[in-house]
Protein backbone atom coordinates (compact mmCIF):
# COMPACT_ATOMS: atom_id res chain seq x y z
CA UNK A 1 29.86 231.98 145.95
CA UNK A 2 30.23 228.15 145.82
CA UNK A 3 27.88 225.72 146.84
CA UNK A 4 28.78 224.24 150.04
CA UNK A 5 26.34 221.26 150.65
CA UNK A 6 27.99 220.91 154.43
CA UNK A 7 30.88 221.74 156.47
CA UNK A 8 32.43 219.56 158.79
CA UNK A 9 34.74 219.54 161.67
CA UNK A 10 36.78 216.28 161.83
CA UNK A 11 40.16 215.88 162.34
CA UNK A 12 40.25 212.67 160.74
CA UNK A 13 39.45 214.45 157.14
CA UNK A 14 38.22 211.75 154.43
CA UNK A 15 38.02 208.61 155.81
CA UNK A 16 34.86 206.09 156.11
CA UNK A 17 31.96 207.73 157.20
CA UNK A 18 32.73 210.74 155.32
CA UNK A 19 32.81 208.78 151.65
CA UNK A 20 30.27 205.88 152.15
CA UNK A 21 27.81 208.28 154.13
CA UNK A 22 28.31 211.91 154.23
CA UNK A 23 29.01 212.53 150.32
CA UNK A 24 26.26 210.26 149.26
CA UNK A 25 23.58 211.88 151.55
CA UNK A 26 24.75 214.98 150.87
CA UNK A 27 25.65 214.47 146.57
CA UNK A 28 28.72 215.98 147.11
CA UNK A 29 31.05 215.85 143.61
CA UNK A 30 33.77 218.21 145.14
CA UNK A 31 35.70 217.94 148.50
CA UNK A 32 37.28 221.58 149.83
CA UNK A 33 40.17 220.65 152.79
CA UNK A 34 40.61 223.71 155.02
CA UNK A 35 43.98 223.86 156.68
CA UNK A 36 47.30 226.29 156.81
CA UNK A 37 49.72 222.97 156.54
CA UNK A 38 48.42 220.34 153.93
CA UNK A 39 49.15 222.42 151.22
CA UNK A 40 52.59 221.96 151.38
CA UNK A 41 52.43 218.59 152.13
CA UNK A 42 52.83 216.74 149.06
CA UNK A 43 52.14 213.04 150.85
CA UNK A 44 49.06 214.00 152.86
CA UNK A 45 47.55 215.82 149.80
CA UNK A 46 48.41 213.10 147.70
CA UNK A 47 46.70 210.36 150.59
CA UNK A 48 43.66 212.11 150.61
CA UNK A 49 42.73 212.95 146.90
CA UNK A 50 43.21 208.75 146.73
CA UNK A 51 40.75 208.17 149.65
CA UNK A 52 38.14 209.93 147.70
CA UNK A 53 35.62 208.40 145.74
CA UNK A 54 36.41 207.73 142.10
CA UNK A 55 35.36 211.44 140.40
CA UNK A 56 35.13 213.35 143.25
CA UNK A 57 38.07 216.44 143.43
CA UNK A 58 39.62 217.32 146.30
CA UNK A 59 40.67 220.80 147.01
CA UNK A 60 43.18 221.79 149.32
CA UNK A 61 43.58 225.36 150.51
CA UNK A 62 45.27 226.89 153.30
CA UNK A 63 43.12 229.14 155.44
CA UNK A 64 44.02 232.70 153.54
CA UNK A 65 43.16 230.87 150.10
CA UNK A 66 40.05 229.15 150.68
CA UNK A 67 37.97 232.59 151.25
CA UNK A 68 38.58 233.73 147.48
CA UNK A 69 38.06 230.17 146.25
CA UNK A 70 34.43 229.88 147.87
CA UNK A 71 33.92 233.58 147.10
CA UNK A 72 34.78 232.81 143.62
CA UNK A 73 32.89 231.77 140.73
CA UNK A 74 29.23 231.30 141.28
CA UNK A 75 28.19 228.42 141.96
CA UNK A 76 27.33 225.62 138.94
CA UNK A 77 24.43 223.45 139.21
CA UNK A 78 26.42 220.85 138.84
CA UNK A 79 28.92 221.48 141.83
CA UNK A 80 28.77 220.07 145.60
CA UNK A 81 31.23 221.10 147.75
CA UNK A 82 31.93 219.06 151.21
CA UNK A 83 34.20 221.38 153.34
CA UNK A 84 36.27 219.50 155.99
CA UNK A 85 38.21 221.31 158.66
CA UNK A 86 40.27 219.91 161.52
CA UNK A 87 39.46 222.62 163.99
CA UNK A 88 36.62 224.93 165.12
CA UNK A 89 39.10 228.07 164.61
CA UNK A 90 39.10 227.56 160.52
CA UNK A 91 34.84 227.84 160.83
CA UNK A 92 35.16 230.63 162.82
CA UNK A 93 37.66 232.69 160.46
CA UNK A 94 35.82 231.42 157.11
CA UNK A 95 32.15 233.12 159.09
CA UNK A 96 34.48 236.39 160.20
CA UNK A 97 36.12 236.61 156.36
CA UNK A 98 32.17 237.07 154.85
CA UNK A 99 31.41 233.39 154.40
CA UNK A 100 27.82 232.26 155.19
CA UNK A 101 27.97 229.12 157.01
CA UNK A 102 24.52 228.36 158.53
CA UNK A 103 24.74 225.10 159.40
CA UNK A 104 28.37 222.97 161.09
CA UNK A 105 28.20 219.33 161.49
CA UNK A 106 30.99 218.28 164.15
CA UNK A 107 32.32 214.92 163.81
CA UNK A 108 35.25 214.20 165.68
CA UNK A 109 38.08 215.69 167.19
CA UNK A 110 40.51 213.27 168.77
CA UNK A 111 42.15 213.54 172.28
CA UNK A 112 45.49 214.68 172.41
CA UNK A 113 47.49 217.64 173.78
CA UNK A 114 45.64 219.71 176.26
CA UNK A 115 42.03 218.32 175.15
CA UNK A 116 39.25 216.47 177.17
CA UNK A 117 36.45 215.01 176.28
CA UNK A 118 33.53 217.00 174.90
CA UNK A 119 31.02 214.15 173.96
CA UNK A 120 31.57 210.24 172.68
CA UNK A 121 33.97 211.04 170.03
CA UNK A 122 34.92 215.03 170.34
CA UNK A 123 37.73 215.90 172.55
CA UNK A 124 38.19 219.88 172.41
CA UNK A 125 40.47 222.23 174.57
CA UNK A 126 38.94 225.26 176.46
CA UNK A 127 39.58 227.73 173.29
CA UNK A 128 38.01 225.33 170.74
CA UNK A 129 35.21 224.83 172.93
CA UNK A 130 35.18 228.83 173.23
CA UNK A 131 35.26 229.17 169.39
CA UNK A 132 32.37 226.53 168.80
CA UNK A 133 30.75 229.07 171.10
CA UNK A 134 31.58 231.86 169.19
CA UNK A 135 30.43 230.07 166.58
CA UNK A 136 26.68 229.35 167.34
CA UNK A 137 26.38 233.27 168.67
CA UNK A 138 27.56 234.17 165.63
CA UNK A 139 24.19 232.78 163.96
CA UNK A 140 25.68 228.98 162.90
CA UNK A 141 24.28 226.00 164.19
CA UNK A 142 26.45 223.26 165.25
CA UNK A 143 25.25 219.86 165.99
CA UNK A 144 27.03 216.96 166.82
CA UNK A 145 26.21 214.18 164.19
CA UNK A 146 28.33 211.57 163.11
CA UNK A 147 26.81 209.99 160.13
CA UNK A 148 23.48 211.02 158.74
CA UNK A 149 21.75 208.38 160.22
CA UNK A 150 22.05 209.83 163.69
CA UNK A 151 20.15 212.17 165.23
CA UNK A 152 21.62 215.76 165.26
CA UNK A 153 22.14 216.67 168.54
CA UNK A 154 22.76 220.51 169.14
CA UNK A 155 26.14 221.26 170.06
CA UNK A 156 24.71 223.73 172.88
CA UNK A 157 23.85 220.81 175.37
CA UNK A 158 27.45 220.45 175.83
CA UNK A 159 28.12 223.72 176.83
């Protein structure tokens, strides 16, 4: 299995806080993208392997492709994988396909569509707020933390 140093829901992806905060706190070498549509999108993938860090590799697997990947080779001492996930549906199939994830750091999830505001900066319809339930009884934490600095707060307040 490969060595996931955190997994993150943020819709946003890579983007500020993620390089200058998370990967440094975290040592993170490797960056694994989690979503059915981006690998087929030649731009976007293209986008975010630039707004990485200089030697950092981004990964991007759809959904169905990601479970072998992390099941895959063992992991290396030398490898650090940030997972990043737009929605609380892809942690909830990676934890029902085997994968152990026992700890979720929620970023943000932007309003749009049919979501309302969760907390400051999460906006989440009535199923993803179900599924981030699911989640947690499922034996996950999930705290809300936006950079490292912050204080985790658990996601269950919110509930």
């Amino acid at each position: 299995m490969k060595n996931l140093v955190l997994v993150r829901i943020d819709d946003r992806l890579i983007h500020g806080q993620v390089v200058t905060q998370w990967m440094k706190d975290t040592h993170a070498n490797k960056v694994l993208i989690i979503d059915d549509k981006l690998p087929e999108d030649a731009f976007m993938k293209r986008v975010l392997k630039a707004a990485a860090p200089p030697g950092v590799k981004v990964i991007v697997k759809s959904l169905a492709d990601s479970v072998p990947y992390i099941q895959g080779d063992p992991k290396t001492a030398d490898e650090a994988i940030l997972v990043l996930v737009k929605y609380p549906s892809v942690i909830e199939y990676l934890i029902d396909a085997g994968i152990p994830i026992p700890k979720v750091i929620l970023g943000g999830m932007g309003i749009r569509g049919d979501r309302k505001v969760f907390n400051r900066n999460v906006a989440a319809n009535e199923e993803e707020v179900a599924c981030m339930k699911r989640i947690v009884e499922k034996g996950s934490s999930m705290v809300y933390q936006l950079v490292p600095s912050d204080a985790p707060v658990d996601v269950k307040t919110y509930f």
